[in-house]
Protein backbone atom coordinates (compact mmCIF):
# COMPACT_ATOMS: atom_id res chain seq x y z
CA UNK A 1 145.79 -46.95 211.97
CA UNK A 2 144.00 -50.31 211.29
CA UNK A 3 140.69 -52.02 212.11
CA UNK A 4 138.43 -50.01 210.11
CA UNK A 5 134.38 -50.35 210.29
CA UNK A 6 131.80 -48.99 208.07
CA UNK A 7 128.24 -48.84 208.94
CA UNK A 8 125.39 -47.86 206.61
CA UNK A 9 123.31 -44.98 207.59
CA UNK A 10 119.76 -44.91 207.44
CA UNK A 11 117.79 -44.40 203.98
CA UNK A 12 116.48 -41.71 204.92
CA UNK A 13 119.27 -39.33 205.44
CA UNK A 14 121.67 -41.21 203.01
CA UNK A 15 121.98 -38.72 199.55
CA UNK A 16 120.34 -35.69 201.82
CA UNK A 17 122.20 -35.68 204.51
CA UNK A 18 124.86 -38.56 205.35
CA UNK A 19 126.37 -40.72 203.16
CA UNK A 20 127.76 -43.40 206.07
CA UNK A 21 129.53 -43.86 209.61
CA UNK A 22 132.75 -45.63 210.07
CA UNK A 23 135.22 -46.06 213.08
CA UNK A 24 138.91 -46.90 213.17
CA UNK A 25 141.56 -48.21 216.08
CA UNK A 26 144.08 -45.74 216.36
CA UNK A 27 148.10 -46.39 216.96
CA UNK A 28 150.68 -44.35 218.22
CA UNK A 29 153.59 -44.01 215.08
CA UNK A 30 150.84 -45.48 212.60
CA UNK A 31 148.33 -43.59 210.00
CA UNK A 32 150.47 -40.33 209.92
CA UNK A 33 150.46 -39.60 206.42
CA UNK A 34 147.63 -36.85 204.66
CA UNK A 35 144.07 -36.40 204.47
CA UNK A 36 143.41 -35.31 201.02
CA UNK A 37 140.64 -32.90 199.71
CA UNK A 38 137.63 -34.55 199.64
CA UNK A 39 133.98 -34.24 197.82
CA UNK A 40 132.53 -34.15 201.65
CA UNK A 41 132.35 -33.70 205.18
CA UNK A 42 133.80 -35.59 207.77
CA UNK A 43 132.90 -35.29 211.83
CA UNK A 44 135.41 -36.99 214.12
CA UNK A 45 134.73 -38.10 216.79
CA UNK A 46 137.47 -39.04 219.30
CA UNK A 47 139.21 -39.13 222.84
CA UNK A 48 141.20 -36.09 224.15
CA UNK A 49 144.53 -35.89 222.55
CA UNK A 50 144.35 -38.44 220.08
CA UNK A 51 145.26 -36.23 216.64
CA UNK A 52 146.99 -33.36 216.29
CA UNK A 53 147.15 -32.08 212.69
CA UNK A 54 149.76 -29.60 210.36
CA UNK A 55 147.48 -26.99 207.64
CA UNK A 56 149.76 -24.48 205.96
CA UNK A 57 152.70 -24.26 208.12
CA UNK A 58 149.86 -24.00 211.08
CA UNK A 59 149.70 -26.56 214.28
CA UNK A 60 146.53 -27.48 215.05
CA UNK A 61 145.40 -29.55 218.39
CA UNK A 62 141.85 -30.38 217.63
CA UNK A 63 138.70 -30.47 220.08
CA UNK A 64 137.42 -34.13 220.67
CA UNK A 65 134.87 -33.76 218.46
CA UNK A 66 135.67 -31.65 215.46
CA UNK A 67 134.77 -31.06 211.73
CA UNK A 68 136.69 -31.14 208.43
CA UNK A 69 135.35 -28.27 205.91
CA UNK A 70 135.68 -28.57 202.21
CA UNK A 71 139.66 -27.64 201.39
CA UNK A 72 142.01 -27.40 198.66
CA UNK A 73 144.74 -28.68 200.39
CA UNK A 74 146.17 -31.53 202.18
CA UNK A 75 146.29 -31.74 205.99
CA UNK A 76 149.11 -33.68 207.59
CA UNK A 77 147.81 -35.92 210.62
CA UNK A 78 149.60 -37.51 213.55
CA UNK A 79 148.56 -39.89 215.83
CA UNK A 80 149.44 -39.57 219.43
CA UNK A 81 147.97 -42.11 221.53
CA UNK A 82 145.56 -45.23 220.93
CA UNK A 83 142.04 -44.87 220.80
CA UNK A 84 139.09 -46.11 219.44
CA UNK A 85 137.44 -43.11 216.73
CA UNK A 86 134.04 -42.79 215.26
CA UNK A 87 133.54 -40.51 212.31
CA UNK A 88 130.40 -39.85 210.36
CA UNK A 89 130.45 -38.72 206.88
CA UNK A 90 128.52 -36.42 205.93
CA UNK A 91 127.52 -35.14 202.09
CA UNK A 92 128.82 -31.82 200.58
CA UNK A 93 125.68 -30.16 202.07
CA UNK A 94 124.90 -32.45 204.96
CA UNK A 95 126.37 -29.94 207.93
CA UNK A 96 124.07 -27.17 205.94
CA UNK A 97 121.00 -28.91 206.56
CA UNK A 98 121.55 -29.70 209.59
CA UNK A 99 122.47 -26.84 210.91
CA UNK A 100 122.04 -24.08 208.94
CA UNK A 101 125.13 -23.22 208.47
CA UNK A 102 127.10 -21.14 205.53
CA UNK A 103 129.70 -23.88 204.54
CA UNK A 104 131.98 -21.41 203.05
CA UNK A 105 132.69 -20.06 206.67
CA UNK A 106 134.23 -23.64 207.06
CA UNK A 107 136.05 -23.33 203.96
CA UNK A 108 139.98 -24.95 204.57
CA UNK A 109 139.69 -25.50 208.48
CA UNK A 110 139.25 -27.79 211.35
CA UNK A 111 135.90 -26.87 213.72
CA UNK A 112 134.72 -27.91 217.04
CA UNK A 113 131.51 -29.66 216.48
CA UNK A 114 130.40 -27.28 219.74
CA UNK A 115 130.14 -24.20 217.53
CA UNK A 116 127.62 -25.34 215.36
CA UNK A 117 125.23 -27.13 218.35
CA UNK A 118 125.86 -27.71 222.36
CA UNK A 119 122.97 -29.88 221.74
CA UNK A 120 124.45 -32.05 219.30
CA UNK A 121 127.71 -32.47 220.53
CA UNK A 122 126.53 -33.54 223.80
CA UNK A 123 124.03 -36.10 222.51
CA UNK A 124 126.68 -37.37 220.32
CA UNK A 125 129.35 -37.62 223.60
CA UNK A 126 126.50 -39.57 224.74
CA UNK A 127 126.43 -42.19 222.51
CA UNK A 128 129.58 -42.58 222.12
CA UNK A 129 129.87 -43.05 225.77
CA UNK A 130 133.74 -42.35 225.94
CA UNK A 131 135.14 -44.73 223.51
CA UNK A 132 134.44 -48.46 222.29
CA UNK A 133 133.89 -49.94 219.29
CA UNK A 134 131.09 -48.71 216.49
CA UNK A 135 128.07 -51.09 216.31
CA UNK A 136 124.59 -51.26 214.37
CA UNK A 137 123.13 -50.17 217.88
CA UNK A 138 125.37 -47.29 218.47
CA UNK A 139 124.62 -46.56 214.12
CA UNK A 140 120.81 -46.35 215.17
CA UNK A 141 121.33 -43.97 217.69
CA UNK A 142 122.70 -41.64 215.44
CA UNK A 143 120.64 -41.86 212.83
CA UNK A 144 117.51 -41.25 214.79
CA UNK A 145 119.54 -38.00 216.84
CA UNK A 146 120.83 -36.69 212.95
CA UNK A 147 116.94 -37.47 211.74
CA UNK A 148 115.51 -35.16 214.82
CA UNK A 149 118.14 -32.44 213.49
CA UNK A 150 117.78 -32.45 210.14
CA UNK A 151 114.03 -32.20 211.06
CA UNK A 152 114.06 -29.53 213.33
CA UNK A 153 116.40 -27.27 210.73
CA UNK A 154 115.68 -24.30 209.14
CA UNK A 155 117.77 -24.93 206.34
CA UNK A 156 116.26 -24.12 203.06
CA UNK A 157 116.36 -27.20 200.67
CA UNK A 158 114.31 -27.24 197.50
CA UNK A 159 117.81 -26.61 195.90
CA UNK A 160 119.55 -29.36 197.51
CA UNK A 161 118.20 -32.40 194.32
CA UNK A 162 120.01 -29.75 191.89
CA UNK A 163 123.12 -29.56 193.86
CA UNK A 164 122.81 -33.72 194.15
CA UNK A 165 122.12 -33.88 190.16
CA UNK A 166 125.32 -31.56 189.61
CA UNK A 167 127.66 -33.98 191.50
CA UNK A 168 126.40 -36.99 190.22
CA UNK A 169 126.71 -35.94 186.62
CA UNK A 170 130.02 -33.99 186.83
CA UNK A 171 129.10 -31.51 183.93
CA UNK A 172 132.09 -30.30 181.60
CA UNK A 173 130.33 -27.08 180.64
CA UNK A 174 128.79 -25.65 184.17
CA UNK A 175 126.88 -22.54 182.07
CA UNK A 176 124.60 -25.87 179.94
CA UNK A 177 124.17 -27.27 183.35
CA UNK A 178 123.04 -24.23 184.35
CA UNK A 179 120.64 -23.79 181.03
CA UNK A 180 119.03 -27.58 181.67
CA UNK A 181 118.53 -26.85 185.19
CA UNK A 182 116.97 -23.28 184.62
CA UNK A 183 119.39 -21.06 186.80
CA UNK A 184 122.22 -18.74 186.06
CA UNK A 185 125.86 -19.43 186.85
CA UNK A 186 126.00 -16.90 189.60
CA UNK A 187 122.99 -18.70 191.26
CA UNK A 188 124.40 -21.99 191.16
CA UNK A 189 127.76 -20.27 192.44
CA UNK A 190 126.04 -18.75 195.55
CA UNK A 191 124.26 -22.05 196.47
CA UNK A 192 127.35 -24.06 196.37
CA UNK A 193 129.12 -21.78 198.57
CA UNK A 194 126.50 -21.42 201.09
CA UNK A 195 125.67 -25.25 200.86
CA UNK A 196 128.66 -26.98 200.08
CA UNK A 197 131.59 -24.45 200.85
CA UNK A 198 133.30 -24.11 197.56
CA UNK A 199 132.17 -22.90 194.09
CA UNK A 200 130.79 -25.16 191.18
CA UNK A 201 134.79 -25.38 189.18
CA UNK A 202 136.41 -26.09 192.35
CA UNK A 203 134.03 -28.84 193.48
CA UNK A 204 134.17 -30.52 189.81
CA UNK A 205 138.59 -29.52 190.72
CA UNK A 206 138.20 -31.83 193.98
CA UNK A 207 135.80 -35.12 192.01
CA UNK A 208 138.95 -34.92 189.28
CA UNK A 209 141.60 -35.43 191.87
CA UNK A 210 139.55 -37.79 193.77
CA UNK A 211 139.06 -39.92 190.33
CA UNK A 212 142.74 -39.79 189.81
CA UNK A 213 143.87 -40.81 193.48
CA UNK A 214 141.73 -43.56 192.92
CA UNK A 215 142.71 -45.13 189.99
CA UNK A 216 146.55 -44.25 191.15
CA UNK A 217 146.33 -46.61 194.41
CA UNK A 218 143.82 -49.12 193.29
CA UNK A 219 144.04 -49.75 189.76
CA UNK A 220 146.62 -51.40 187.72
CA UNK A 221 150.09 -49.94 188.15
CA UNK A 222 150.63 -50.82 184.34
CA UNK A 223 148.21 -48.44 183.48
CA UNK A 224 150.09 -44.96 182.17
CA UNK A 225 149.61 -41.66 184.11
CA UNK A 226 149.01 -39.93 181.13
CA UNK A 227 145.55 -42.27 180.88
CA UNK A 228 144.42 -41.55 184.21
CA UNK A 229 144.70 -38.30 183.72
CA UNK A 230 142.64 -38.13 180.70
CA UNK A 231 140.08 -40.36 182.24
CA UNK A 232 139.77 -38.47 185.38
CA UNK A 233 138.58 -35.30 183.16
CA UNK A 234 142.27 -33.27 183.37
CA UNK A 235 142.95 -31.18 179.64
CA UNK A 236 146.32 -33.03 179.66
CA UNK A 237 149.46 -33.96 181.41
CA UNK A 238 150.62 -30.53 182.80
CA UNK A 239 146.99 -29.85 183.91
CA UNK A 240 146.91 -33.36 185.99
CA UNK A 241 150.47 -32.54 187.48
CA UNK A 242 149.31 -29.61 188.67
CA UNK A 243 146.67 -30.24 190.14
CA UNK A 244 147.59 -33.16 192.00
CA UNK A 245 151.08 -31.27 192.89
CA UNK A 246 148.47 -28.37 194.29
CA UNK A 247 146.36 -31.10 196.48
CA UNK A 248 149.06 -32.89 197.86
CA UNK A 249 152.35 -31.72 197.07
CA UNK A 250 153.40 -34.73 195.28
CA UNK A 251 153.30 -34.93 191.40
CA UNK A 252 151.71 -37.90 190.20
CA UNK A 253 154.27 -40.34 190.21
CA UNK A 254 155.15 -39.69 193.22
CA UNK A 255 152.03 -40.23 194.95
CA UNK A 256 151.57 -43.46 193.32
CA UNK A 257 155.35 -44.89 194.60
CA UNK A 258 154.50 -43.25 197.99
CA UNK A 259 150.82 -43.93 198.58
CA UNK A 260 150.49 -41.30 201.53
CA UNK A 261 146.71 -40.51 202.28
CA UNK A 262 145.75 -42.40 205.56
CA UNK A 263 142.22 -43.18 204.63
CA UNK A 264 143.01 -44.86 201.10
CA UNK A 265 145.73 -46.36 203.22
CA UNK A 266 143.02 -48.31 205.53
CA UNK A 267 140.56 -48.91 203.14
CA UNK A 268 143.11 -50.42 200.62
CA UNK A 269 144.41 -52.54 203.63
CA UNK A 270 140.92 -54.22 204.41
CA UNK A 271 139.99 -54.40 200.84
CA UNK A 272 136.47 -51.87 201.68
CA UNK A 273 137.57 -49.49 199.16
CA UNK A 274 135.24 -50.80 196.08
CA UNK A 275 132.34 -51.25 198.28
CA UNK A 276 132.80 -47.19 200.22
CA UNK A 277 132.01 -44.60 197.27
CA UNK A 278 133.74 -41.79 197.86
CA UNK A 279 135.22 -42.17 201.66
């Protein structure tokens, strides 16, 4: 894959409800490689046929517009034809508010965008109007139709600045976040199942790994495993092995020699990794 575009989303919904948009060029025997676990939720949006993806042993031929939930594990993609993709990015709880729904249902799976709204998935086909590339215009479009959503939900969210606050800070004892914040651990365990899809241990599991991945492909390839895995927030060595063994099925050294997750891959390629966040 290659020609990658990232549009900002609007103020409004960015730390509520999406965190950016971005589109890619898709080619056939290019960009097959993993999409790692990630801290949040991605909607593609493509042309029939265009990905088919591999999750535990399991084929899976996507709708055109589908949904990554929170996982644990690696998904293997394939591309099969060319085509122009739009994805939108949504944070941990962004899908909840905008639709209400319990996050943990989506917990390790691919979704049609259909189940969640007919409505939304037809406004979206709309705009993106079978394929070409994403612009500021076409960026507006779906900020104002996410906007009208996230409006029109039902979706509690006084809780939502606590769940922000927790991933922002990455707290190394959950039960003092818990004290500061004035809720008990079982609480906060609920919410982030029903808002984000996985508990509070596994979430700060998946920010770890994502800390480590990073500093693996884009920092200095001088720099010894054994730090990375320190800084990233692993106990020690054995812990960081296997974990990242668990997320992608390559141990650490590995995955640095073989640099296989497609997104890093694109990012790294057009130099937009510093200026993304979290992708």
């Amino acid at each position: 894959m290659s020609r990658f575009t990232k549009l900002a989303a609007d103020e409004r919904l960015v730390g509520n409800v999406v965190r950016h948009y971005w589109s890619v060029t898709t080619n056939v025997g290019r960009g097959e490689g993993i999409l790692m676990p990630m801290d949040h939720v991605d909607l593609i949006v493509a042309p029939p046929g265009t990905f088919e993806y591999h999750m535990d042993g399991r084929l899976i031929v996507p709708e055109d517009f589908h949904v990554h939930g929170m996982r644990l594990h690696s998904v293997q993609v394939k591309v099969l034809r060319k085509a122009q993709v739009w994805g939108v990015s949504f944070q941990p709880w962004g899908l909840y508010l905008l639709f209400n729904v319990e996050m943990n249902k989506l917990f390790d799976g691919i979704h049609s965008l259909q189940q969640f709204s007919t409505d939304f998935s037809r406004e979206i086909a709309e705009i993106h109007g079978g394929g070409g590339q994403l612009d500021q215009h076409a960026a507006k479009k779906m900020d104002y139709l996410i906007h009208s959503f996230a409006s029109a939900s039902e979706a509690p969210t006084q809780f939502i600045p606590m769940l922000r606050s927790f991933a922002e800070q990455k707290p190394e004892n959950i039960r003092h976040f818990c004290k500061e914040v004035g809720i008990s651990t079982r609480h906060l365990e609920r919410l982030f199942l029903r808002c984000v899809g996985v508990s509070p241990k596994k979430f700060l599991q998946i920010l770890r790994f994502e800390d480590s991945t990073r500093e693996m492909i884009y920092g200095s390839r001088h720099v010894d495993l054994t730090e990375i895995g320190f800084a990233s927030g692993f106990y020690d060595q054995s812990h960081f092995i296997r974990q990242v063994k668990k997320y992608t099925d390559y141990t650490p050294g590995t995955f640095r020699t073989n640099d296989p997750a497609v997104k890093f891959k694109l990012l790294k390629s057009k130099g937009l990794y510093s200026q993304s966040g979290n992708m």
